[in-house]
C-alpha atoms as a PDB file:
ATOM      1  CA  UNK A   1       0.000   0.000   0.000  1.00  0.00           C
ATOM      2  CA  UNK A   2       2.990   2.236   0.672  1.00  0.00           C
ATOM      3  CA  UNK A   3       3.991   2.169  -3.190  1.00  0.00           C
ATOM      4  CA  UNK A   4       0.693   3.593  -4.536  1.00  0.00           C
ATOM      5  CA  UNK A   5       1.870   6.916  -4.993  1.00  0.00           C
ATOM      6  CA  UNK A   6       4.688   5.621  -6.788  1.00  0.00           C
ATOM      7  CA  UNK A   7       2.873   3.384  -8.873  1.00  0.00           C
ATOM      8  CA  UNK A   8       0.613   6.501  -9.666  1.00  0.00           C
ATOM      9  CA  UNK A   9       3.385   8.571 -10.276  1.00  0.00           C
ATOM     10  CA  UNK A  10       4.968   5.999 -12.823  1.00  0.00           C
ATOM     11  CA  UNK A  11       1.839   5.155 -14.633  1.00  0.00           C
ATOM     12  CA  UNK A  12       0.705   8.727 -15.291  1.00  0.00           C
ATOM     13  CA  UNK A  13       4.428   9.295 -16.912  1.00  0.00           C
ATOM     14  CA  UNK A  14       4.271   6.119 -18.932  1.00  0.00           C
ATOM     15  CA  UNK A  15       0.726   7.567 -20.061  1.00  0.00           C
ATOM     16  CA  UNK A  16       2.319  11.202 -20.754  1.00  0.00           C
ATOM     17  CA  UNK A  17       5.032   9.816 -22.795  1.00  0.00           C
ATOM     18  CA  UNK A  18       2.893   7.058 -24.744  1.00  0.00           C
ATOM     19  CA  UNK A  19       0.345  10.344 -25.060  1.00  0.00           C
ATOM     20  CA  UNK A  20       3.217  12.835 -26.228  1.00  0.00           C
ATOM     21  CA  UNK A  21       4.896  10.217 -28.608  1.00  0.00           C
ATOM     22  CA  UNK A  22       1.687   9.721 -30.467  1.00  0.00           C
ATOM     23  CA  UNK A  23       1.067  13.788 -30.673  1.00  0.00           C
ATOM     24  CA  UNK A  24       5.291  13.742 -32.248  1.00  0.00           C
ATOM     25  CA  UNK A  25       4.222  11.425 -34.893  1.00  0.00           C
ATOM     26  CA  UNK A  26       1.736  13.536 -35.840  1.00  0.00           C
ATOM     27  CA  UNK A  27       4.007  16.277 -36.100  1.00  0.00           C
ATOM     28  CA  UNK A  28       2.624  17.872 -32.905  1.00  0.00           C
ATOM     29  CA  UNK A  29       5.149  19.119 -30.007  1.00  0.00           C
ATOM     30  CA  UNK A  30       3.885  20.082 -26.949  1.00  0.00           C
ATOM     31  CA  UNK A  31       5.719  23.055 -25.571  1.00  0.00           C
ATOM     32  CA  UNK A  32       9.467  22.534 -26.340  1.00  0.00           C
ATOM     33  CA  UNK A  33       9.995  19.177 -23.851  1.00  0.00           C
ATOM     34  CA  UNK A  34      10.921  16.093 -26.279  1.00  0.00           C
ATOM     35  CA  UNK A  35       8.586  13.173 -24.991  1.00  0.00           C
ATOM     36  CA  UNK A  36      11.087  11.111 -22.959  1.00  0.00           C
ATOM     37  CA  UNK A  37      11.538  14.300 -20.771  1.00  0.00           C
ATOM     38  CA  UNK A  38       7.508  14.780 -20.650  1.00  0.00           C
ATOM     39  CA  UNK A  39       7.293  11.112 -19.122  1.00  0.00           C
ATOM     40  CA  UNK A  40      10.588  11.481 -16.629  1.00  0.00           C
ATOM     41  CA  UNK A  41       9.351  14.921 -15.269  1.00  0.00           C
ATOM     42  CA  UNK A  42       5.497  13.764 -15.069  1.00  0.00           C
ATOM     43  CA  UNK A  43       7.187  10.935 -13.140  1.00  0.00           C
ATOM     44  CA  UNK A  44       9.517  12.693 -11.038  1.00  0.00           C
ATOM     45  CA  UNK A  45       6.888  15.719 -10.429  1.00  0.00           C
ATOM     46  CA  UNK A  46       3.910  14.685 -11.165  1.00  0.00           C
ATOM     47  CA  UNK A  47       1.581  17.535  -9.807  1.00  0.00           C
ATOM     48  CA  UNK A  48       3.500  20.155 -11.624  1.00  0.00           C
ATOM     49  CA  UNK A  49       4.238  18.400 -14.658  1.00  0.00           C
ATOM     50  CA  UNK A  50       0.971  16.717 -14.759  1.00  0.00           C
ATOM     51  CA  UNK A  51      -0.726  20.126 -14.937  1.00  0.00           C
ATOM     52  CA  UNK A  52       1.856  21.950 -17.126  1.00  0.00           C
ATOM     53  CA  UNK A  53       1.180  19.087 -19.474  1.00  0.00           C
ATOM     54  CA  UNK A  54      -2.538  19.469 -19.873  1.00  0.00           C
ATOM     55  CA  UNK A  55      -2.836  22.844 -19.691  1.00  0.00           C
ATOM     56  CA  UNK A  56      -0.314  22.738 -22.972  1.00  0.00           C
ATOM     57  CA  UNK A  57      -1.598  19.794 -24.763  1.00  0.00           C
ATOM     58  CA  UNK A  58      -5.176  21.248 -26.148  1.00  0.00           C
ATOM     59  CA  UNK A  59      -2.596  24.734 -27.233  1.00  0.00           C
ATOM     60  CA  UNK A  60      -0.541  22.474 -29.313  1.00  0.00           C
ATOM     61  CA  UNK A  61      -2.968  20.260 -30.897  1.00  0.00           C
ATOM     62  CA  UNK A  62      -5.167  23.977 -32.328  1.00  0.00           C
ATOM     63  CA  UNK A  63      -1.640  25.328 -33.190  1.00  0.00           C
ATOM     64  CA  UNK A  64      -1.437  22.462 -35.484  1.00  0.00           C
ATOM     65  CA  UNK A  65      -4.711  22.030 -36.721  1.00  0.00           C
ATOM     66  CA  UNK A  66      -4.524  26.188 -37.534  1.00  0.00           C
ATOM     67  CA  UNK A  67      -1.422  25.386 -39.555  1.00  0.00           C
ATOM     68  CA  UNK A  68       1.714  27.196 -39.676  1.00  0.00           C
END
């Protein structure tokens, strides 16, 4: 019971890297943070990074679909 935080914590970085991965392939970057570093800081900080993240995902995804 002691490692639920970290399993939390793990799973939502796995999840923000899998997430941020698909969004690169689709020529979609969110904010300037390659996906490797999205899942690591989620991990490591997931509060911050969590919220950081989703407050910049919908941003990148209309800055795409707008075009150049």
């Amino acid at each position: 019971m002691s490692y639920l935080g970290l399993l939390i914590a793990i799973g939502l970085g796995v999840w923000t890297y899998l997430d941020a991965k698909k969004l690169q392939a689709r020529n979609i970057t969110v904010g300037s943070i390659p996906p490797p570093a999205w899942g690591i800081l989620v991990c490591l900080v997931a509060i911050v990074f969590g919220i950081l993240y989703l407050i910049l995902r919908p941003r990148a995804i209309r800055r795409a679909q707008l075009g150049p």
